[in-house]
N, C-alpha and C. Protein backbone atom coordinates (compact mmCIF):
# COMPACT_ATOMS: atom_id res chain seq x y z
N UNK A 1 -45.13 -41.41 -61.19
CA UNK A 1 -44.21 -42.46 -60.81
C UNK A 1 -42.78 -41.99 -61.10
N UNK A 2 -41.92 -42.49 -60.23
CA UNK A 2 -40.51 -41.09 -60.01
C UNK A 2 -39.49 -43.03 -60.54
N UNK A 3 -38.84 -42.59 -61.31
CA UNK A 3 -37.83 -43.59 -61.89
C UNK A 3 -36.28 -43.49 -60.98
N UNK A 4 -36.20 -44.13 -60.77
CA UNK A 4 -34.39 -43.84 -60.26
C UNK A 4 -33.10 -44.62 -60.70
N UNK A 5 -32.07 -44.06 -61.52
CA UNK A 5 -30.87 -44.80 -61.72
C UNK A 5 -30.07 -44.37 -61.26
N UNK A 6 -29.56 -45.34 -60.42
CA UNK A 6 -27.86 -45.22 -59.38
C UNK A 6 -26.78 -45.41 -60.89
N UNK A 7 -25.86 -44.74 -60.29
CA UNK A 7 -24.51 -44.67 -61.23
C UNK A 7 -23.29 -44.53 -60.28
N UNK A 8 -22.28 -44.65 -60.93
CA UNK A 8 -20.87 -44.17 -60.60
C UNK A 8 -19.96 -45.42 -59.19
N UNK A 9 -20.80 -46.27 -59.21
CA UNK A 9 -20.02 -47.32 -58.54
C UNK A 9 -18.77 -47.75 -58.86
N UNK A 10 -17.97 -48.27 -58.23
CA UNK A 10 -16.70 -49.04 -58.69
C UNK A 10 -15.59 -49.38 -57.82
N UNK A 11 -14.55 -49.73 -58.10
CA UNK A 11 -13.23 -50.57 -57.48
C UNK A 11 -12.74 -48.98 -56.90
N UNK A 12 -12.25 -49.02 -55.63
CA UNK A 12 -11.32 -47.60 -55.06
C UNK A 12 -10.52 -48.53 -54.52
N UNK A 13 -9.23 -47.49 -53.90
CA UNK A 13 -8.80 -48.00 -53.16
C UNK A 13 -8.99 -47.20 -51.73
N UNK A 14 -8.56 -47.59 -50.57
CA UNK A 14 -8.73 -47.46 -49.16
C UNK A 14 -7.99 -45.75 -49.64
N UNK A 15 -8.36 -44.93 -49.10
CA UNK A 15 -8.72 -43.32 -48.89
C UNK A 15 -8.78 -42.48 -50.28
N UNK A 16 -9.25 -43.32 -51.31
CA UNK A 16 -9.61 -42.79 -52.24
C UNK A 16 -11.07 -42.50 -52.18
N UNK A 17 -11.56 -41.42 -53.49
CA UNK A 17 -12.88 -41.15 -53.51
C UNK A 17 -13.54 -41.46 -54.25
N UNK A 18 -14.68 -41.98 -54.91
CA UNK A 18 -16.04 -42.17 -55.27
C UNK A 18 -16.89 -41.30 -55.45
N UNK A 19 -17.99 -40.60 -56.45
CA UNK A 19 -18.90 -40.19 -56.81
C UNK A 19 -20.07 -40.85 -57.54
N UNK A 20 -20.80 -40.80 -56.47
CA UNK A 20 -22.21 -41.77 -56.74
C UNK A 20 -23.16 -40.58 -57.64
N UNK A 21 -23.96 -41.68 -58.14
CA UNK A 21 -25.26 -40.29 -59.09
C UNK A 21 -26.22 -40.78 -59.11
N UNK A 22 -27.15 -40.26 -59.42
CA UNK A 22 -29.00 -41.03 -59.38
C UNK A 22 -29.63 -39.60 -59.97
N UNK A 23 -30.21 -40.43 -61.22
CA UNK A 23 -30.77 -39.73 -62.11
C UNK A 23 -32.11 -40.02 -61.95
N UNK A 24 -33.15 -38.78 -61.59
CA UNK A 24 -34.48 -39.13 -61.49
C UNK A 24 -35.17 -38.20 -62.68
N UNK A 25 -36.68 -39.48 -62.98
CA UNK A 25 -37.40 -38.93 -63.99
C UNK A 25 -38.28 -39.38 -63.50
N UNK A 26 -39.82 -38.65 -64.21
CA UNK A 26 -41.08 -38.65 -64.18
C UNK A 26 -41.69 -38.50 -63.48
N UNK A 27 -41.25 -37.17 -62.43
CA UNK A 27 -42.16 -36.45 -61.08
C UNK A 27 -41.50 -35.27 -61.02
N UNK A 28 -41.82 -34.28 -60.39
CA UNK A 28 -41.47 -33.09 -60.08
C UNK A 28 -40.57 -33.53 -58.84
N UNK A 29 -39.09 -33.19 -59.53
CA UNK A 29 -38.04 -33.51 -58.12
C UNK A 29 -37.86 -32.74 -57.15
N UNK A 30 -38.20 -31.61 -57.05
CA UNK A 30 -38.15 -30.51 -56.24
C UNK A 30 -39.11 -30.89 -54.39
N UNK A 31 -39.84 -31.54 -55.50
CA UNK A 31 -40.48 -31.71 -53.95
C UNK A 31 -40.29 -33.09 -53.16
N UNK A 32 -39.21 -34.28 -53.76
CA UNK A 32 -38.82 -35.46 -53.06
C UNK A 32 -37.77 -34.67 -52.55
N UNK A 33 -37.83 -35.44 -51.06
CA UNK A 33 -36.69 -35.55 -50.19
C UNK A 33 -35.84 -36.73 -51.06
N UNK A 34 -34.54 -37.13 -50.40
CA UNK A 34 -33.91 -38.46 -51.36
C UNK A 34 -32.60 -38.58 -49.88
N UNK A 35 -32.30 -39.84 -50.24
CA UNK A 35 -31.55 -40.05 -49.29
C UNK A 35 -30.13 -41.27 -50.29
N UNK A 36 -29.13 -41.92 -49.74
CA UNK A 36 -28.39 -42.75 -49.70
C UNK A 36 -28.08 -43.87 -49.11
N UNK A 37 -28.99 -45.52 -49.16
CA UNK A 37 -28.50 -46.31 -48.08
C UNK A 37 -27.42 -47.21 -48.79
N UNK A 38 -27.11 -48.23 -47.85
CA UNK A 38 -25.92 -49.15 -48.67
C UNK A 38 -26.51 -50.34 -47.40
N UNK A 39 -25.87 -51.67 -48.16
CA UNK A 39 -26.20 -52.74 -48.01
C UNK A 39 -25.33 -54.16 -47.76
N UNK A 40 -24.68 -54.47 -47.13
CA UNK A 40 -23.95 -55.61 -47.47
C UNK A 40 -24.27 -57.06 -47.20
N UNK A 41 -24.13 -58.40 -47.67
CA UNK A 41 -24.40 -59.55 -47.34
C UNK A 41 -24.62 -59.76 -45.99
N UNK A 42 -26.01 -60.10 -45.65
CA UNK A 42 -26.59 -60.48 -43.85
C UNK A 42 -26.75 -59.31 -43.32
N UNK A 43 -26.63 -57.87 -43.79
CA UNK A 43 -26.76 -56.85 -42.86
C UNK A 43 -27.92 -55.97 -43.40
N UNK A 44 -28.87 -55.48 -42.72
CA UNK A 44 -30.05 -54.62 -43.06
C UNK A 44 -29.25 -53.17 -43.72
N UNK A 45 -30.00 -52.87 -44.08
CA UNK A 45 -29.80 -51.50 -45.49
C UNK A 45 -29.62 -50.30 -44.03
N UNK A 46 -29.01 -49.86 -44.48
CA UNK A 46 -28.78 -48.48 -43.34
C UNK A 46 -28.59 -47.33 -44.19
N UNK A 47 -29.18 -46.51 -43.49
CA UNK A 47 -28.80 -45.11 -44.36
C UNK A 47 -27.71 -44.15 -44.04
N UNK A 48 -26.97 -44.23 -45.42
CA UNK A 48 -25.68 -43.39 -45.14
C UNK A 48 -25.95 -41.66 -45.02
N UNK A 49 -26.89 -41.24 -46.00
CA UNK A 49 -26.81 -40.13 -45.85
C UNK A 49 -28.55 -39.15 -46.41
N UNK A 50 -29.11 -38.14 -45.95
CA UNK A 50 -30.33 -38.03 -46.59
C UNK A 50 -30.42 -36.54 -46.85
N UNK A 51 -31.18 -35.68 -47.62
CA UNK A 51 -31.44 -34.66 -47.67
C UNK A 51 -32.96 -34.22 -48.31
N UNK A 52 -33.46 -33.63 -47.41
CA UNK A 52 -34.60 -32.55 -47.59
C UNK A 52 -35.24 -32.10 -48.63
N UNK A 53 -36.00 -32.57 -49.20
CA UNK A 53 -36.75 -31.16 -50.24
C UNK A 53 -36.75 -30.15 -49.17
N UNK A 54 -36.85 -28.84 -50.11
CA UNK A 54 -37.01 -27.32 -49.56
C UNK A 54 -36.00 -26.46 -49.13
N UNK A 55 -36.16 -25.34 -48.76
CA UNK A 55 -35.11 -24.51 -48.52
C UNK A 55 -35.79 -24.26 -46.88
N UNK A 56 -34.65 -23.46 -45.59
CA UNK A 56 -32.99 -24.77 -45.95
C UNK A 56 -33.33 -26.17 -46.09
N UNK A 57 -32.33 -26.53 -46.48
CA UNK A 57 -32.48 -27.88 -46.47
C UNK A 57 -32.02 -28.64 -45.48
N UNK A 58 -32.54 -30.02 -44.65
CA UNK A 58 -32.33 -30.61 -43.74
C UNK A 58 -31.23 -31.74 -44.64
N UNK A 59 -30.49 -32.39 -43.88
CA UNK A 59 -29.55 -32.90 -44.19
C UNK A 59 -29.09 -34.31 -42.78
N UNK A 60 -28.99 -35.82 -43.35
CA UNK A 60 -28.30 -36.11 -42.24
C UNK A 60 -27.34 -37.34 -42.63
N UNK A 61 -26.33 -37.85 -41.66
CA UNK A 61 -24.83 -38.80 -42.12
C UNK A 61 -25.31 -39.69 -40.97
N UNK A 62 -24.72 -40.39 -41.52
CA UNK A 62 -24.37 -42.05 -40.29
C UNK A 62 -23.22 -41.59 -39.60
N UNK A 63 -22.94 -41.85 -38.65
CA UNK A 63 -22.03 -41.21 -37.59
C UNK A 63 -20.43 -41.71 -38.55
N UNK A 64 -20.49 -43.10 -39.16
CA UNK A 64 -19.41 -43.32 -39.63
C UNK A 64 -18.65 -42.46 -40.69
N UNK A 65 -19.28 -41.80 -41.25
CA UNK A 65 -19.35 -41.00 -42.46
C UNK A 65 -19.39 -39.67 -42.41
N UNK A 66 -19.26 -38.91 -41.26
CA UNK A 66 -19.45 -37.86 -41.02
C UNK A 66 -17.91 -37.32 -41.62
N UNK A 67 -18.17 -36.22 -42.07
CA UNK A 67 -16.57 -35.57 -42.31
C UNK A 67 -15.92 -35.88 -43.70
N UNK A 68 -17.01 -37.52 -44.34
CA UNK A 68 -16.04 -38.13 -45.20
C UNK A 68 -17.52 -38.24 -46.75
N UNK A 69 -18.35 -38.12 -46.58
CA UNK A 69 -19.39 -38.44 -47.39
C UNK A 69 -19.87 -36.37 -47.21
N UNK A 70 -20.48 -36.49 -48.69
CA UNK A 70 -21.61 -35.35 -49.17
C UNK A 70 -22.70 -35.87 -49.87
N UNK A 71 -23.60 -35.43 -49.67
CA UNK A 71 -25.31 -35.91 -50.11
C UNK A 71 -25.21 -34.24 -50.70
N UNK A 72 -25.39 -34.40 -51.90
CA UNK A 72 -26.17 -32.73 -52.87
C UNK A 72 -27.46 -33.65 -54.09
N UNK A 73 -27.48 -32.32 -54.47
CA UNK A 73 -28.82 -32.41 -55.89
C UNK A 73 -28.87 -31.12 -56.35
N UNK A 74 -29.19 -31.30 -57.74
CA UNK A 74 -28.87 -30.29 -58.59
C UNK A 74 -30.75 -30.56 -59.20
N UNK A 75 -31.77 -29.78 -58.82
CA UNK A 75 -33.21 -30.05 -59.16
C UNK A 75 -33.52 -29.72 -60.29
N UNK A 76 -32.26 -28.60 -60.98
CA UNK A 76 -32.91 -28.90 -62.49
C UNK A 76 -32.55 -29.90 -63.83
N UNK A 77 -31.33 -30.39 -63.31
CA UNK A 77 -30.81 -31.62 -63.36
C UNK A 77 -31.29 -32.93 -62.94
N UNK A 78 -32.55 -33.01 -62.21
CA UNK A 78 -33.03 -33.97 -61.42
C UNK A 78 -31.68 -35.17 -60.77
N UNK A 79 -30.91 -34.52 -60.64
CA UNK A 79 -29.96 -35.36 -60.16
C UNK A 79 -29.56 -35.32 -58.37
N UNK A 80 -28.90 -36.61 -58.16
CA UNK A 80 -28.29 -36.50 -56.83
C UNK A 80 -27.27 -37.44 -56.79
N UNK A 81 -26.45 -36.59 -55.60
CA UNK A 81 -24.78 -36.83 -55.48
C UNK A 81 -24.33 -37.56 -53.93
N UNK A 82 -23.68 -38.04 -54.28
CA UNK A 82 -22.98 -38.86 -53.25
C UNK A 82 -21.69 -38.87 -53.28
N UNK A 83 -20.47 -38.13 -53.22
CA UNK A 83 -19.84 -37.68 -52.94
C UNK A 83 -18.84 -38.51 -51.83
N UNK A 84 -18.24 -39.57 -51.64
CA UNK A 84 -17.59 -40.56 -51.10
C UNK A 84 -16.01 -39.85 -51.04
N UNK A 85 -15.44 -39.51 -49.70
CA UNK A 85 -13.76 -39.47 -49.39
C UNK A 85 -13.18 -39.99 -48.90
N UNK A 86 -12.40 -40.62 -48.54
CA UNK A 86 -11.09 -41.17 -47.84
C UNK A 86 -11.99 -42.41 -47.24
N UNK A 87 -12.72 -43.40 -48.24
CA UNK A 87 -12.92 -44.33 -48.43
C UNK A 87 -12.17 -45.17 -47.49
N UNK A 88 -12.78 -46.46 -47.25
CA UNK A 88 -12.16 -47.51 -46.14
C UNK A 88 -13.38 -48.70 -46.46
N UNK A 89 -12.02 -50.19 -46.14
CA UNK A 89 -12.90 -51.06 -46.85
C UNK A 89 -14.38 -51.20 -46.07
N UNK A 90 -14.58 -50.54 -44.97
CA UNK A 90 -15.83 -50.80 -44.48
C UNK A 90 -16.97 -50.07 -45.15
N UNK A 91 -16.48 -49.38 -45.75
CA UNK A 91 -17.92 -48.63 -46.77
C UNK A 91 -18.42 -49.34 -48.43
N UNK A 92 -17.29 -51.00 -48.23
CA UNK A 92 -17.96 -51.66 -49.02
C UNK A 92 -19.04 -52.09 -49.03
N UNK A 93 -19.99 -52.13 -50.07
CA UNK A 93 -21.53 -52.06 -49.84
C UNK A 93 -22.04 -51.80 -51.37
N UNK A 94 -23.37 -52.27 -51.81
CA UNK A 94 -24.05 -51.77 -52.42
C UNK A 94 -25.00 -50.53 -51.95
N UNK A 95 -25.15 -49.94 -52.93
CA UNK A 95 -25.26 -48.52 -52.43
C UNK A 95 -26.48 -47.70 -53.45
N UNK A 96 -27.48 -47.57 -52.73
CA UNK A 96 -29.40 -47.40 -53.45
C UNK A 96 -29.55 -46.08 -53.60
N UNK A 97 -29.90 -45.56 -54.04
CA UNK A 97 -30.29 -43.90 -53.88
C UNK A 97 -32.06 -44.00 -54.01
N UNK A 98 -32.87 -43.29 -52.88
CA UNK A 98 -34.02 -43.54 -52.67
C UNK A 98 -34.67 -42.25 -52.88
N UNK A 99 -35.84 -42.00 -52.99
CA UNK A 99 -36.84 -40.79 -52.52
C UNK A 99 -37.90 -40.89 -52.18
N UNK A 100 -38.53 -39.79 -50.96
CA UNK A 100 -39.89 -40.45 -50.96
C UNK A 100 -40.44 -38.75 -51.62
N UNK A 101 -41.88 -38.56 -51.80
CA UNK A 101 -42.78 -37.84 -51.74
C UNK A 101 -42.79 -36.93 -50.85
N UNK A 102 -42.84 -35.38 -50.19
CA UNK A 102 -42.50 -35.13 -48.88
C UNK A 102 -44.24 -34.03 -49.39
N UNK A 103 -44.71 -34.09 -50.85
CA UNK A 103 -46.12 -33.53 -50.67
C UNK A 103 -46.26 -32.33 -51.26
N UNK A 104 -47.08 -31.41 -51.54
CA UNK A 104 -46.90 -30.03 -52.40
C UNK A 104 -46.43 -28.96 -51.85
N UNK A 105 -46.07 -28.99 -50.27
CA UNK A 105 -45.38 -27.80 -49.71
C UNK A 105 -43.95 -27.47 -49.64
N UNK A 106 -43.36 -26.79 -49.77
CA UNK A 106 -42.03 -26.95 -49.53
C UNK A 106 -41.53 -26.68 -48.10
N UNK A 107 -42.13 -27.07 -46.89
CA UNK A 107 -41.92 -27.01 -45.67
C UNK A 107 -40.65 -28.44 -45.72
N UNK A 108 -39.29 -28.27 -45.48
CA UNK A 108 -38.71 -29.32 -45.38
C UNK A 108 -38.62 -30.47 -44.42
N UNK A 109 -39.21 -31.70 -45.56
CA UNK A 109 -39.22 -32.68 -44.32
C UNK A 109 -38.35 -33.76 -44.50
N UNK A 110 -37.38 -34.45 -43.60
CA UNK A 110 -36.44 -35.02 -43.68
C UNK A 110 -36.98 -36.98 -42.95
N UNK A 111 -36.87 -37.71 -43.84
CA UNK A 111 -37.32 -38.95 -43.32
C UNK A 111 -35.79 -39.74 -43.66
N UNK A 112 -35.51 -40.91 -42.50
CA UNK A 112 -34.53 -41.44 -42.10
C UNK A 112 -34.85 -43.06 -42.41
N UNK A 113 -36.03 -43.25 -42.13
CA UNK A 113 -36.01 -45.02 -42.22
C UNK A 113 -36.92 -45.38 -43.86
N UNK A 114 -36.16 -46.42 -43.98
CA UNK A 114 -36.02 -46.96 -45.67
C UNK A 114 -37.52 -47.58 -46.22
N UNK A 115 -38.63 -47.38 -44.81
CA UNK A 115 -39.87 -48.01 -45.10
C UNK A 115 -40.63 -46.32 -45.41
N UNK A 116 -39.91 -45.54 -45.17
CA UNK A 116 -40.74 -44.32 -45.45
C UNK A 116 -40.65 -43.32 -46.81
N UNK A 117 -39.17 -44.31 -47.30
CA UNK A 117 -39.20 -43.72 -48.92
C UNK A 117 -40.19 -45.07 -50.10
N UNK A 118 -40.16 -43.86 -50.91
CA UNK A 118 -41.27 -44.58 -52.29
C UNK A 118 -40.68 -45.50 -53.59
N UNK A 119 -39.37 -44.72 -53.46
CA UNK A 119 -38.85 -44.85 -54.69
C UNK A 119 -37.42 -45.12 -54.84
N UNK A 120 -36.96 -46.56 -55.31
CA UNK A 120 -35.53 -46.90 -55.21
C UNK A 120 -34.85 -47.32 -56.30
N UNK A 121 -33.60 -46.82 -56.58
CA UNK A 121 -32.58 -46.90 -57.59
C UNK A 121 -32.39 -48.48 -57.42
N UNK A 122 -31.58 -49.20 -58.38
CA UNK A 122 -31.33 -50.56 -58.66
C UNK A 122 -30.14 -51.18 -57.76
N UNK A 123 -29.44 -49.66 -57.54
CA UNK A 123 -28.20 -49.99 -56.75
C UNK A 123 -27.23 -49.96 -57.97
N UNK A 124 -26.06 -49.88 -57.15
CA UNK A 124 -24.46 -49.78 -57.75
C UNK A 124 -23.36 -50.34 -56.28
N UNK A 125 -22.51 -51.66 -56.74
CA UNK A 125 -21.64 -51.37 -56.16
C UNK A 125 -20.65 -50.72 -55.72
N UNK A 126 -19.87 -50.65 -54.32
CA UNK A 126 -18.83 -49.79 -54.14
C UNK A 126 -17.71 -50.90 -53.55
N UNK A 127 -16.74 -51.29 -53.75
CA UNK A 127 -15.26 -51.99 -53.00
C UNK A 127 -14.39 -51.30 -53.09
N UNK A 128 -13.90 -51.40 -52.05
CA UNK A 128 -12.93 -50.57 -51.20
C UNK A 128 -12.17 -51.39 -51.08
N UNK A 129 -10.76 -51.20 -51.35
CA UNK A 129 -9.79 -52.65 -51.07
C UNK A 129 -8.73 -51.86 -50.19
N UNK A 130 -8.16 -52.20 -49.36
CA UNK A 130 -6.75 -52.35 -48.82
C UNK A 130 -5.99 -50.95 -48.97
């Protein structure tokens, strides 16, 4: 059973940056894929950003975020990064860091929708003001 804590939320302002974190324990992280969704009042969870177990690694952004967001992980650290730039109040949102299982191979497999990961952080807010 794989634990997840989101970190590093908080107040920015409009084109400032943010660094999200999610600390995982009690599975071998090497082999979860993990991704980034965010959430706001009345709107379904969308995923901002995801990346691959395995080498290379598959990698993917929400079109909004392209250019301005990084998804990394550091596996002996069991950690993962979210990496937020030139911020805008529309990327206000609570913001999950997920993983699923991708299995004992390291063939990289990259999953996109939020019913296909296992395992979810508590969340951390992000506001973006003005």
């Amino acid at each position: 059973q794989v634990q997840l804590v989101d970190s590093g939320g908080g107040l920015a302002q409009a084109g400032g940056s943010l660094t999200l974190s999610c600390a995982a324990s009690g599975g071998t992280f090497s082999r979860y894929g993990v991704g980034w969704f965010r959430q706001t009042p009345g709107k379904e969870r969308e995923n901002v950003a995801a990346l691959s177990n395995g080498k290379p690694s598959l990698t993917y952004y929400l079109d909004s975020v392209k250019g301005r967001f990084t998804i990394s992980r550091d596996n002996a650290k069991n950690l993962v990064y979210l990496q937020m730039n030139s911020l805008n109040p529309e990327d206000t949102a609570v913001y999950y860091c997920a993983a699923y299982d991708s299995g004992l191979g390291m063939r990289p497999i990259l999953r996109l929708h939020e019913d296909d990961y296992d395992y979810w952080g508590q969340g951390t807010q992000v506001t973006v003001s003005k």
